[in-house]
PDB file of N, CA and C in Angstrom:
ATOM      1  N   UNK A   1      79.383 121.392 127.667  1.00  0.00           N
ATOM      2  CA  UNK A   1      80.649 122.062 127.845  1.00  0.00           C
ATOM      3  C   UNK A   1      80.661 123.293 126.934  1.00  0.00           C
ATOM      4  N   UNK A   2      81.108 124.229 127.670  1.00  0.00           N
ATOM      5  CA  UNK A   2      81.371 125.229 126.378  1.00  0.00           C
ATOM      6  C   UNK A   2      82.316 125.566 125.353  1.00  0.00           C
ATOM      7  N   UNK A   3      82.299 126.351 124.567  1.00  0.00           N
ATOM      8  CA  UNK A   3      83.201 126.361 123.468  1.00  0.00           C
ATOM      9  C   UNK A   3      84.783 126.694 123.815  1.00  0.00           C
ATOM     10  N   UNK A   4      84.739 127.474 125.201  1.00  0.00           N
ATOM     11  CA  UNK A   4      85.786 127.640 125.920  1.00  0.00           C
ATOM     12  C   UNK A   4      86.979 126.425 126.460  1.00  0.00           C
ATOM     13  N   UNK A   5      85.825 125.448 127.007  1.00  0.00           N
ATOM     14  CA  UNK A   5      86.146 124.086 127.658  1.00  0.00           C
ATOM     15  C   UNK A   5      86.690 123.493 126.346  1.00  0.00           C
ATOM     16  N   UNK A   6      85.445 123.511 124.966  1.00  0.00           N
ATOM     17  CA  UNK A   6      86.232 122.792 123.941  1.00  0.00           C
ATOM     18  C   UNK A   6      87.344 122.920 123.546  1.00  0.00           C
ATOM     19  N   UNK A   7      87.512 124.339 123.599  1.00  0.00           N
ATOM     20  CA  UNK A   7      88.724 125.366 122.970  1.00  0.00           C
ATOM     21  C   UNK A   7      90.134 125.011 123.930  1.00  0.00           C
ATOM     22  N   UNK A   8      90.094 124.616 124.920  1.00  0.00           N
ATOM     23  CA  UNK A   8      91.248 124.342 126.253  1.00  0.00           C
ATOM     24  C   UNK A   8      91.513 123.037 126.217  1.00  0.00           C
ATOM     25  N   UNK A   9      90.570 122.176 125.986  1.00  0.00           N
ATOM     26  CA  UNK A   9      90.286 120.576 126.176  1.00  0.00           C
ATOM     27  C   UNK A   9      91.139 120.340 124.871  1.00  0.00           C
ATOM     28  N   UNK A  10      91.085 120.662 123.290  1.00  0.00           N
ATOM     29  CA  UNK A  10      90.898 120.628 122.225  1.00  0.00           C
ATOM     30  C   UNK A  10      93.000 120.737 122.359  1.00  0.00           C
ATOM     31  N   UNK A  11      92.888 122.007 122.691  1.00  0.00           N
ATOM     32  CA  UNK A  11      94.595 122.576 123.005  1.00  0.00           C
ATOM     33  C   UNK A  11      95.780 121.606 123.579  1.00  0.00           C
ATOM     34  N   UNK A  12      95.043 121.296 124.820  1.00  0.00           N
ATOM     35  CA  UNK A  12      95.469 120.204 125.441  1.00  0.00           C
ATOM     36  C   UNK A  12      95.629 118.530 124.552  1.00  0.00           C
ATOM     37  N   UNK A  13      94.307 118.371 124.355  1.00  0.00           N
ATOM     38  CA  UNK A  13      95.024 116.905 123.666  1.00  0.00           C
ATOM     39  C   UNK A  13      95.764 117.162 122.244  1.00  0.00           C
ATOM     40  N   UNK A  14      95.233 118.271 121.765  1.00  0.00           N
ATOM     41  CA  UNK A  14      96.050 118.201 120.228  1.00  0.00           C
ATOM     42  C   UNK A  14      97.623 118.163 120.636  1.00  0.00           C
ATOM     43  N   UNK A  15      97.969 119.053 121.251  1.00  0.00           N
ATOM     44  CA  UNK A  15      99.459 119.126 121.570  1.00  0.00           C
ATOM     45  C   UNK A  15     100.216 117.779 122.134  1.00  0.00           C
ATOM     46  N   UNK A  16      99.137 117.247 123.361  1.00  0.00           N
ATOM     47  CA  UNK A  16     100.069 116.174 123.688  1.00  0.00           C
ATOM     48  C   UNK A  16      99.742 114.807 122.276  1.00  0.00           C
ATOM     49  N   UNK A  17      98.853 114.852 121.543  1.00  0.00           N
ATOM     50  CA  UNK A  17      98.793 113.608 120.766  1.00  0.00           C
ATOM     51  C   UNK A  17      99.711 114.246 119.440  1.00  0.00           C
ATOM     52  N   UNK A  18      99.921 115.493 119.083  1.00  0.00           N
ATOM     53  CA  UNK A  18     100.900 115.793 118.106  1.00  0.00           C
ATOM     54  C   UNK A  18     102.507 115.372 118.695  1.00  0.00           C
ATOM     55  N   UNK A  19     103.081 115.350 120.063  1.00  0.00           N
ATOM     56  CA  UNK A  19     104.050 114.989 120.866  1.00  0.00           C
ATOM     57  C   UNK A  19     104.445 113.608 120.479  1.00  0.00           C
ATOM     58  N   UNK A  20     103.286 112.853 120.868  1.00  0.00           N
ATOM     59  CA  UNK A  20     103.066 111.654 120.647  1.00  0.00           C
ATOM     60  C   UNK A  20     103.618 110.491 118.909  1.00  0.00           C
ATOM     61  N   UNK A  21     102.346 111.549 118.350  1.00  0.00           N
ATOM     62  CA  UNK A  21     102.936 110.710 116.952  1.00  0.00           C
ATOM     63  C   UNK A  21     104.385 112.069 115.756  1.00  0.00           C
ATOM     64  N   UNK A  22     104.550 113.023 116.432  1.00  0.00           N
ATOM     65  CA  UNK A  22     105.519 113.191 115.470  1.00  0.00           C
ATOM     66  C   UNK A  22     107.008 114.177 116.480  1.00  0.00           C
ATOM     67  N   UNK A  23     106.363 113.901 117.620  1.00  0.00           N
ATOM     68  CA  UNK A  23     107.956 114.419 118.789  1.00  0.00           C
ATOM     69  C   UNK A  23     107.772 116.052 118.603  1.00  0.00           C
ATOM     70  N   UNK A  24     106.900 116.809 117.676  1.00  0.00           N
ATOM     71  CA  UNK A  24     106.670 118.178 117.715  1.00  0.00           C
ATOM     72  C   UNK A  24     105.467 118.755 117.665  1.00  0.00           C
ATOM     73  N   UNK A  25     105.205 119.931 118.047  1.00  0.00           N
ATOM     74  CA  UNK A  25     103.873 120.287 118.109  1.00  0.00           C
ATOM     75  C   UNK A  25     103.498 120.798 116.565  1.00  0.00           C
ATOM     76  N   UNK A  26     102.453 121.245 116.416  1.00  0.00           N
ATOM     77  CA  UNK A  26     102.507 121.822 114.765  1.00  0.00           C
ATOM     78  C   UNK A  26     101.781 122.932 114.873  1.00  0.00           C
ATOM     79  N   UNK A  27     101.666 123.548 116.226  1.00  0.00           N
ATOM     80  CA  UNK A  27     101.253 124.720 115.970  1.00  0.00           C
ATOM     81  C   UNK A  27      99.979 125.118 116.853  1.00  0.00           C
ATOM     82  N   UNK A  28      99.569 126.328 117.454  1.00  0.00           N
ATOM     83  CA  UNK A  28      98.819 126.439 118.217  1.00  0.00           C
ATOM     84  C   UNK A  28      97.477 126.530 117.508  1.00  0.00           C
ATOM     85  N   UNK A  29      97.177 126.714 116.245  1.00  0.00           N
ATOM     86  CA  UNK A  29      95.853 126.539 115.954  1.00  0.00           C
ATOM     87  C   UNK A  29      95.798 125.413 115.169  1.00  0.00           C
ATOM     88  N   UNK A  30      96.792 124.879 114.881  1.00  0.00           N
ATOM     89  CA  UNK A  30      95.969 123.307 114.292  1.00  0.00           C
ATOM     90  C   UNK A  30      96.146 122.377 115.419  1.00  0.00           C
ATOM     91  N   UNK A  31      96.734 122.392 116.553  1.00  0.00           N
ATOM     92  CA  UNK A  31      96.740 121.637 118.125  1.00  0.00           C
ATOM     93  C   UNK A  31      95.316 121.944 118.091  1.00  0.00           C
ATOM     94  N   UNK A  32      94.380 122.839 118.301  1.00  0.00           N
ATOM     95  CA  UNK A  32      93.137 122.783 118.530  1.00  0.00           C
ATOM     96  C   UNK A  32      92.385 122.116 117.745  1.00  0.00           C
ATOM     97  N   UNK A  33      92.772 122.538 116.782  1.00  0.00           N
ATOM     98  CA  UNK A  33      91.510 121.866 116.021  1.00  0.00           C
ATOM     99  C   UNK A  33      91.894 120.571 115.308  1.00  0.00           C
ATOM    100  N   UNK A  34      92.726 119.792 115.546  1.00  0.00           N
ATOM    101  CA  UNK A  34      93.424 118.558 116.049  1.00  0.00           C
ATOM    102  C   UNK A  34      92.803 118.526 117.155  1.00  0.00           C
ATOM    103  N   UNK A  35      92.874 118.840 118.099  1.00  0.00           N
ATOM    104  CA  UNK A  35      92.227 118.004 119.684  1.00  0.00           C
ATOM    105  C   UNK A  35      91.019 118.330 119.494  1.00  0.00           C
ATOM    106  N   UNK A  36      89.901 118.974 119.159  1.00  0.00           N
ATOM    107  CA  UNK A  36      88.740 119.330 118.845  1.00  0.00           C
ATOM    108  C   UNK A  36      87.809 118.438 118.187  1.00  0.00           C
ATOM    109  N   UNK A  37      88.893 118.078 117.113  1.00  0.00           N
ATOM    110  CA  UNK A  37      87.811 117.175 115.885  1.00  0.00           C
ATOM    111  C   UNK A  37      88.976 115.894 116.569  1.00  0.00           C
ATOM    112  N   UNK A  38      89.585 115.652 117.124  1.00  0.00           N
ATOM    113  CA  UNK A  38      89.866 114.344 117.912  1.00  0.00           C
ATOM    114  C   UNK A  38      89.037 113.955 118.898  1.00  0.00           C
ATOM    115  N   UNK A  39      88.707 114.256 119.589  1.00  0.00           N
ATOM    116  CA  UNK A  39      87.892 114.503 120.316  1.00  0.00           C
ATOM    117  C   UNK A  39      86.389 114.125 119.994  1.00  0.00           C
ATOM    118  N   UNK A  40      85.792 114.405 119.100  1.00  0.00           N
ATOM    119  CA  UNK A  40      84.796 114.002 118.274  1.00  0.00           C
ATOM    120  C   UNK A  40      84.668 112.592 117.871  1.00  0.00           C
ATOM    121  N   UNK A  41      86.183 112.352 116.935  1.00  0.00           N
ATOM    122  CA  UNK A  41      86.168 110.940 117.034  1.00  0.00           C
ATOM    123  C   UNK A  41      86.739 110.373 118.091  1.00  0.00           C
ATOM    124  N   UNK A  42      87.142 110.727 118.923  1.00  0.00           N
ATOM    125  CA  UNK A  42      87.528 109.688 120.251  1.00  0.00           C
ATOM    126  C   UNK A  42      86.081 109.361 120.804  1.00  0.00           C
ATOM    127  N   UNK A  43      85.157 110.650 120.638  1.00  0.00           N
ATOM    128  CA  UNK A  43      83.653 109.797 121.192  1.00  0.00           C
ATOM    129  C   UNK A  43      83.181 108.953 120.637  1.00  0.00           C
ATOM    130  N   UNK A  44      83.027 109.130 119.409  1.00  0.00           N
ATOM    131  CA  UNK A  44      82.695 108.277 118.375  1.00  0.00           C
ATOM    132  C   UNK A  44      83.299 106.663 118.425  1.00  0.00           C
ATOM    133  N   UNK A  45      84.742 106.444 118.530  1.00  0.00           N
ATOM    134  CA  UNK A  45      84.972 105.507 118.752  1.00  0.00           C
ATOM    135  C   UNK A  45      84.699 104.738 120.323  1.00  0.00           C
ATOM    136  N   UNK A  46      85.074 105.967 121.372  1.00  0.00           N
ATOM    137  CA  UNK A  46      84.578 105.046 122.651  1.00  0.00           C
ATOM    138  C   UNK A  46      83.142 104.304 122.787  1.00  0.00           C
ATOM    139  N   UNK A  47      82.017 105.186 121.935  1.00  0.00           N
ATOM    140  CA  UNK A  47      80.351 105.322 121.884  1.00  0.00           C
ATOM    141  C   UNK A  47      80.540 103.631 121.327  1.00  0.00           C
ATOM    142  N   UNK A  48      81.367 103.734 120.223  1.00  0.00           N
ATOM    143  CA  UNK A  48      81.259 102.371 119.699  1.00  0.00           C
ATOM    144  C   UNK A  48      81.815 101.046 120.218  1.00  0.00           C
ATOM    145  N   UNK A  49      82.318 101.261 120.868  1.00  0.00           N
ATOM    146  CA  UNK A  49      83.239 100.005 121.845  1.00  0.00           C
ATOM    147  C   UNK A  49      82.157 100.332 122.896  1.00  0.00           C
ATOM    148  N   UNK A  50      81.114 100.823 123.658  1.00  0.00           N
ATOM    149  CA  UNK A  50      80.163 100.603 124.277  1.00  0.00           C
ATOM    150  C   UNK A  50      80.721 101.496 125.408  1.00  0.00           C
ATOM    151  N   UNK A  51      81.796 102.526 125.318  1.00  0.00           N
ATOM    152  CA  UNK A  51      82.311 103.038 126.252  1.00  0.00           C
ATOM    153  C   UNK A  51      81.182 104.955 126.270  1.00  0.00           C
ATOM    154  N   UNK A  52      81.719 105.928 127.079  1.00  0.00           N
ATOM    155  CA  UNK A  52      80.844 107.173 127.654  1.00  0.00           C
ATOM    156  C   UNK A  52      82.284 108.155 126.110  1.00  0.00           C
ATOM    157  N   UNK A  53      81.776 108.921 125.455  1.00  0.00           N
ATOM    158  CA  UNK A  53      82.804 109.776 124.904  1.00  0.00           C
ATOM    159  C   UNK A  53      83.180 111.189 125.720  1.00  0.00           C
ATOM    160  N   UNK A  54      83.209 112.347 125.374  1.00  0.00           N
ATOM    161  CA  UNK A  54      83.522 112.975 126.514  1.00  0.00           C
ATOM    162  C   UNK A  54      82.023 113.578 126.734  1.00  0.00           C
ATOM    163  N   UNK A  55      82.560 113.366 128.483  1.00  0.00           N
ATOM    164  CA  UNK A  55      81.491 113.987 129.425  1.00  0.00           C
ATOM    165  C   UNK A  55      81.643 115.053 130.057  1.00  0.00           C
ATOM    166  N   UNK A  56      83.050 116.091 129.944  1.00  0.00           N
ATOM    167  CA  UNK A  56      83.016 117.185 130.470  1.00  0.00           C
ATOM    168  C   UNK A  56      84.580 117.637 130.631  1.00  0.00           C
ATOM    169  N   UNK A  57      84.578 118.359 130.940  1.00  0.00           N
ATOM    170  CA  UNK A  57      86.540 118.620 131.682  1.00  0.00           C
ATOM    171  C   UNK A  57      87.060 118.214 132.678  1.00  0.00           C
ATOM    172  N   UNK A  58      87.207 116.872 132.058  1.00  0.00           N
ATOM    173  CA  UNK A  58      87.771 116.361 133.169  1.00  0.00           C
ATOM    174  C   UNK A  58      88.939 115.602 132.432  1.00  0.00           C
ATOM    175  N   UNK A  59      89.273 114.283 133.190  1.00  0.00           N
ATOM    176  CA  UNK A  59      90.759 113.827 132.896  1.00  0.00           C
ATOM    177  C   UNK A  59      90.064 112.281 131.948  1.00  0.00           C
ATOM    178  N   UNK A  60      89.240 111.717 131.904  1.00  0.00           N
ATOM    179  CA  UNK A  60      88.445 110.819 130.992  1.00  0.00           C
ATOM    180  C   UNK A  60      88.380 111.587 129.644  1.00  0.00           C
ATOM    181  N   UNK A  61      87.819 112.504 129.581  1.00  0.00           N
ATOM    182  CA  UNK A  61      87.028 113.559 128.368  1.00  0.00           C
ATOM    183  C   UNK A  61      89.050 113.815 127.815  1.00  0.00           C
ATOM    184  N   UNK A  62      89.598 114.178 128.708  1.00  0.00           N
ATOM    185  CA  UNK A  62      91.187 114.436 127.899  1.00  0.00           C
ATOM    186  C   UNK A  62      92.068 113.156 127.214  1.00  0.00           C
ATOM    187  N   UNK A  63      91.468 112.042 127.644  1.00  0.00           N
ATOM    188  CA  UNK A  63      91.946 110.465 127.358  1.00  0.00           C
ATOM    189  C   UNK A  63      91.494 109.990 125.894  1.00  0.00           C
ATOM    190  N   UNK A  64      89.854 110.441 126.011  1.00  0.00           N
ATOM    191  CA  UNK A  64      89.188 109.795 124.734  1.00  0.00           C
ATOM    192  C   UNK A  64      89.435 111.307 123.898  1.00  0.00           C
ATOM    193  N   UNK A  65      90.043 112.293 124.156  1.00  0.00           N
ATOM    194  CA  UNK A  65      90.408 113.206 123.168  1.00  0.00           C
ATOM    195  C   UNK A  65      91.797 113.242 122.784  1.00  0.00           C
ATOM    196  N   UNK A  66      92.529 112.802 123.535  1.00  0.00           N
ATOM    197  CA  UNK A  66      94.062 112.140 123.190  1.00  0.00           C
ATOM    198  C   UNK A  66      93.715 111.224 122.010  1.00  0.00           C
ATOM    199  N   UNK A  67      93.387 109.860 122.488  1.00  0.00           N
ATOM    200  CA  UNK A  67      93.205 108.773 121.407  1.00  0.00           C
ATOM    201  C   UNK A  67      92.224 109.050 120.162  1.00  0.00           C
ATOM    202  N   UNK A  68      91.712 110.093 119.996  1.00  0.00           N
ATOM    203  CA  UNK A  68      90.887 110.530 119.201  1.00  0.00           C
ATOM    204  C   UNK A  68      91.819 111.549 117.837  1.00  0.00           C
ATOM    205  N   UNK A  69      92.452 112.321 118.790  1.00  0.00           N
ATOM    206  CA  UNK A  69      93.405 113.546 117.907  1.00  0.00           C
ATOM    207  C   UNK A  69      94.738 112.192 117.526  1.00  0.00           C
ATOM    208  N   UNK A  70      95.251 111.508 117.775  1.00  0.00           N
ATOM    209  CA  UNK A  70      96.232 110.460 117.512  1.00  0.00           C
ATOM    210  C   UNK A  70      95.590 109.867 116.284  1.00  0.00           C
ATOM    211  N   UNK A  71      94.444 108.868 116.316  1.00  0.00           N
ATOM    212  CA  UNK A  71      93.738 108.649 115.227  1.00  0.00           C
ATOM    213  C   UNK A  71      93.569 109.546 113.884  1.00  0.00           C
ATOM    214  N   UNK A  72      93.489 110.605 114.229  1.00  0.00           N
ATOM    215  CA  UNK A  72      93.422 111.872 113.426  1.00  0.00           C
ATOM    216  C   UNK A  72      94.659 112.082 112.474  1.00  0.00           C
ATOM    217  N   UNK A  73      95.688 112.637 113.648  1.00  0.00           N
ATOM    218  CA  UNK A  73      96.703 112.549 112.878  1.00  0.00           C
ATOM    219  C   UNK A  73      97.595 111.605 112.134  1.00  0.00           C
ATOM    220  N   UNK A  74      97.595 110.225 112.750  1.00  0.00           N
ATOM    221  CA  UNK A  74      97.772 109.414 112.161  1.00  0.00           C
ATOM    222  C   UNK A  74      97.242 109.154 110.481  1.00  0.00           C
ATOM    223  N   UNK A  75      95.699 109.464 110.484  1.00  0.00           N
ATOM    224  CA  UNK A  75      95.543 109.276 109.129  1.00  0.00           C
ATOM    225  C   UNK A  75      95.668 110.131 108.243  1.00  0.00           C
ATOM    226  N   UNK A  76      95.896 111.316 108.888  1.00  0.00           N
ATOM    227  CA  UNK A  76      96.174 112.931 108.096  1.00  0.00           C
ATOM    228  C   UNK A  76      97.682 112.347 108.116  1.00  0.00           C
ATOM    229  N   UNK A  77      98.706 111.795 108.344  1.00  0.00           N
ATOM    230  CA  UNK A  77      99.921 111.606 108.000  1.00  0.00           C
ATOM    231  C   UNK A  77     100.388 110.447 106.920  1.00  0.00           C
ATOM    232  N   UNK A  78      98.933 109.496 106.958  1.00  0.00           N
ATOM    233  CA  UNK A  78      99.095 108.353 106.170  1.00  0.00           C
ATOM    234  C   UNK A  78      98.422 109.127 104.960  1.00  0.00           C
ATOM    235  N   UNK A  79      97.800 110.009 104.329  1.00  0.00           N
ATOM    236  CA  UNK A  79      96.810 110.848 103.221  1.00  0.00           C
ATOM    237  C   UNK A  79      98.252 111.258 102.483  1.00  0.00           C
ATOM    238  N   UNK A  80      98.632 112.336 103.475  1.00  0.00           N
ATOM    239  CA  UNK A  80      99.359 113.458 103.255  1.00  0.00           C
ATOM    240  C   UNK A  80     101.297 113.199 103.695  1.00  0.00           C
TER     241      UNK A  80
END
């Protein structure tokens, strides 16, 4: 995927998993890079439950980058 796809994919889940755990967005460049490095660990964790992490732009790859950026922020809210 390219950095483009990451960059859109990344946008997309950060925003809806920032929705999720705090009812507001926090902003258009930490939504990315929130869904970006969510995303990372959403593979990471699917890889480990024996599941595919993301495979491309599609609506799977936006699921395990949802539950990935949630994880994220969640513990960036439990730190900080």
């Amino acid at each position: 995927m390219s950095i483009i796809g990451w960059i859109i994919l990344g946008l997309i889940a950060g925003f809806i998993a920032s929705k999720i755990v705090n009812r507001t967005g926090s902003g258009v460049i930490i939504d990315i890079v929130l869904g970006v490095v969510g995303a990372m660990v959403g593979g990471f964790i699917f890889h480990l439950f024996g599941g595919a992490g993301v495979t491309g732009f599609n609506l799977y790859s936006l699921l395990v980058a949802i539950v990935g950026a949630v994880v994220v922020l969640v513990a960036y809210h439990a730190i900080f």
